[in-house]
Protein backbone atom coordinates (compact mmCIF):
# COMPACT_ATOMS: atom_id res chain seq x y z
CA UNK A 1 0.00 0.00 0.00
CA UNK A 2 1.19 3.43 -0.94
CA UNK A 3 0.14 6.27 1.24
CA UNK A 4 1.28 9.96 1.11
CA UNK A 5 0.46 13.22 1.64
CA UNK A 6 1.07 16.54 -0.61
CA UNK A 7 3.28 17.38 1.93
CA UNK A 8 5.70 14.40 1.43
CA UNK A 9 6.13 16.11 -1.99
CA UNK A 10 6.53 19.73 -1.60
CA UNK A 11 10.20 21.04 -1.97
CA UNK A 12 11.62 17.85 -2.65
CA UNK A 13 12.59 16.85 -6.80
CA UNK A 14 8.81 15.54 -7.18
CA UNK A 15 8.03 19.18 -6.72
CA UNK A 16 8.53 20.07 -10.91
CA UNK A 17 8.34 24.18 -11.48
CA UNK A 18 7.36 25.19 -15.53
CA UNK A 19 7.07 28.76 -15.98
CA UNK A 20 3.51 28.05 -16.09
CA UNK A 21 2.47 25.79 -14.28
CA UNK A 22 3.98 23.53 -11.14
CA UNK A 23 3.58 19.75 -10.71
CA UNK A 24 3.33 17.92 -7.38
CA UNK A 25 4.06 14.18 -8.42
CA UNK A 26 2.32 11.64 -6.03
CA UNK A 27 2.55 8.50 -8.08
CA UNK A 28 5.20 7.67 -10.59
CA UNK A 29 6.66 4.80 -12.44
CA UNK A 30 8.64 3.52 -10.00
CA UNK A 31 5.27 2.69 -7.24
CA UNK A 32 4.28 0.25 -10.10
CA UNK A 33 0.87 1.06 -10.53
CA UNK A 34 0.41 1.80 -14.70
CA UNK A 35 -0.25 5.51 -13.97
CA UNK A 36 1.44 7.97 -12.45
CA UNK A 37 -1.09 11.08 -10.25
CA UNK A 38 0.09 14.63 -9.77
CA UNK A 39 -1.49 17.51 -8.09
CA UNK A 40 -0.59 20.40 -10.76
CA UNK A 41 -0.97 24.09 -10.20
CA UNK A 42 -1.57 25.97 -13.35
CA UNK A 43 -0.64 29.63 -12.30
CA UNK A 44 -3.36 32.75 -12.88
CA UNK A 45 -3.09 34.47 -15.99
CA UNK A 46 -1.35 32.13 -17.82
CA UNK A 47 -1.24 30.39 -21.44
CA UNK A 48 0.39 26.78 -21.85
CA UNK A 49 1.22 24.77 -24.98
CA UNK A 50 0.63 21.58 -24.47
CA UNK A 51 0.70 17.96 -26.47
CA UNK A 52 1.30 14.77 -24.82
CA UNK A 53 1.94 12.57 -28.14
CA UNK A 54 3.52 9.77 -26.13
CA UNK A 55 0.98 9.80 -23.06
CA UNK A 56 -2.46 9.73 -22.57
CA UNK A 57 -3.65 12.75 -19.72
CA UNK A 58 -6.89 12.34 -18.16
CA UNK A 59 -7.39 15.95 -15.98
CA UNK A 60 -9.97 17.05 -13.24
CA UNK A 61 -10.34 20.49 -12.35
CA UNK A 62 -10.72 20.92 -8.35
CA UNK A 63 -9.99 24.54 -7.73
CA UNK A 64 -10.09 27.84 -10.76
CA UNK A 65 -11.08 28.36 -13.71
CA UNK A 66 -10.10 28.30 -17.33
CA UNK A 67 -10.32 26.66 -20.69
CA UNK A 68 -8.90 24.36 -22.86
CA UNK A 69 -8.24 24.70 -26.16
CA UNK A 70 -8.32 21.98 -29.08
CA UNK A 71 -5.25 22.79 -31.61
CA UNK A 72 -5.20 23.60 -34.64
CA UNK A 73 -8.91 24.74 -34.91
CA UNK A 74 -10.83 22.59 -32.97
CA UNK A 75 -13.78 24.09 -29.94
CA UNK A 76 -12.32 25.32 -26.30
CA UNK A 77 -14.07 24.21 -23.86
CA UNK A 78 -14.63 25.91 -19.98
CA UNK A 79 -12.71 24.57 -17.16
CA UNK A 80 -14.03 25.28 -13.39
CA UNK A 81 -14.10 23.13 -10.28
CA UNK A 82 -15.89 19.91 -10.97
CA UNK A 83 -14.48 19.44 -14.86
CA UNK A 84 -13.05 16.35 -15.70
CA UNK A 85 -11.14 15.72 -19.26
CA UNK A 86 -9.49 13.24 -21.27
CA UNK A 87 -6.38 13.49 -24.00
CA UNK A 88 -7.01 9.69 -24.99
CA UNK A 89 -6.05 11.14 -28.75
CA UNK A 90 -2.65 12.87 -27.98
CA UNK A 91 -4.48 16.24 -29.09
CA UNK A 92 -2.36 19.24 -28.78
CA UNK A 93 -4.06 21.90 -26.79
CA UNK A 94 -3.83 25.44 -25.04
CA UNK A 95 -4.24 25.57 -21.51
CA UNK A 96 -5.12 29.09 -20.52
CA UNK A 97 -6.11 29.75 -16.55
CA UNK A 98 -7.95 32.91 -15.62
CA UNK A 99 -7.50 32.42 -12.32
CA UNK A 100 -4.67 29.56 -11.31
CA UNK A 101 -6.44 25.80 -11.37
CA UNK A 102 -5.49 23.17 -9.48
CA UNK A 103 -5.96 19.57 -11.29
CA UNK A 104 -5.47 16.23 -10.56
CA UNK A 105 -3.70 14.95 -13.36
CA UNK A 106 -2.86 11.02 -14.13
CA UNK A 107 -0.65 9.65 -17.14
CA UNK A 108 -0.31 6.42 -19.21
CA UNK A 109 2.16 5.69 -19.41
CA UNK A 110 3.37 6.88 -16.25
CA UNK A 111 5.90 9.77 -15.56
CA UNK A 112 9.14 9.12 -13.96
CA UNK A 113 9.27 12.18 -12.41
CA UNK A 114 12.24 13.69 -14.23
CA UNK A 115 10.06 14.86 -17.34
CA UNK A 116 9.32 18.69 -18.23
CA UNK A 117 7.73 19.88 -21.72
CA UNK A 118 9.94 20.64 -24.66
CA UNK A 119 9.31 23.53 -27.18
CA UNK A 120 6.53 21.48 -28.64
CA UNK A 121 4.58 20.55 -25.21
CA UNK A 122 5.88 16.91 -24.99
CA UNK A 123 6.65 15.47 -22.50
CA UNK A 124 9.61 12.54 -23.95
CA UNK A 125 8.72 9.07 -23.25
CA UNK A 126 11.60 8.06 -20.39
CA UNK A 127 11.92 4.43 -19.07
CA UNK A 128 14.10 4.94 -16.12
C-alpha cells in the first residue's frame, strides 16, 4: 500500500516548477501502478502549450477556472471546479487559466518524475 500526503512532496525533486504551471508528483513509475497522479498548479493568468503525443492525460479540475483549447482549430471548452477531461487522442491543446487551477492529473504511461515539456509541449517518453 502506498500512502502519502502533498506534503511528502513539496520542496523535494517531485516538486517540478514550468514557468507556467507547477507539478506535485504523487505517483510515478517507479510505485508500479500503470499511472502515475500529480497535483498540478496551473498559475493565474497564464497560457500553456501543451501535447502529450507519447501519453495519454486524463485531468480534473478541483480549484479555478479556465479553458482548454483543441489545436489547430478545434472548440475550447470551460474549465471550473468539478471538470473532468481526457487526451485519450494525444491532441495538442492550449491551456489558458484565468484564475490559477489546481488539477489532478494522471498519465499512461506513467511519468518518472524527471520529465518537463519541450518547445513542442511533450513530454519525452523516459523508461528509467
Amino acid at each position: 500500500m502506498i500512502v502519502k500526503k502533498l506534503d511528502d512532496v513539496l520542496g523535494t525533486e517531485h516538486e517540478v516548477k514550468g514557468g507556467t504551471w507547477t507539478s506535485r508528483r504523487l505517483i510515478l513509475r517507479d510505485a508500479g501502478m500503470g499511472f502515475s497522479m500529480h497535483d498540478t498548479l496551473i498559475h493565474a493568468g497564464t497560457e500553456t502549450l501543451i501535447w502529450y503525443k507519447n501519453h495519454l492525460e486524463a485531468v480534473y479540475c478541483i480549484e479555478g477556472k479556465g479553458e482548454i483549447e483543441v489545436l489547430p482549430d478545434g472548440p475550447t471548452y470551460p474549465i471550473e471546479a468539478g471538470t473532468l477531461y481526457a487526451l485519450n487522442g494525444n491532441e495538442k491543446h492550449l491551456l489558458r487559466a484565468e484564475e490559477e487551477m489546481r488539477m489532478i492529473c494522471t498519465f499512461n504511461p506513467p511519468l518518472t518524475g524527471l520529465e518537463v515539456h519541450d518547445e513542442d509541449g511533450v513530454y519525452p517518453a523516459l523508461t528509467e
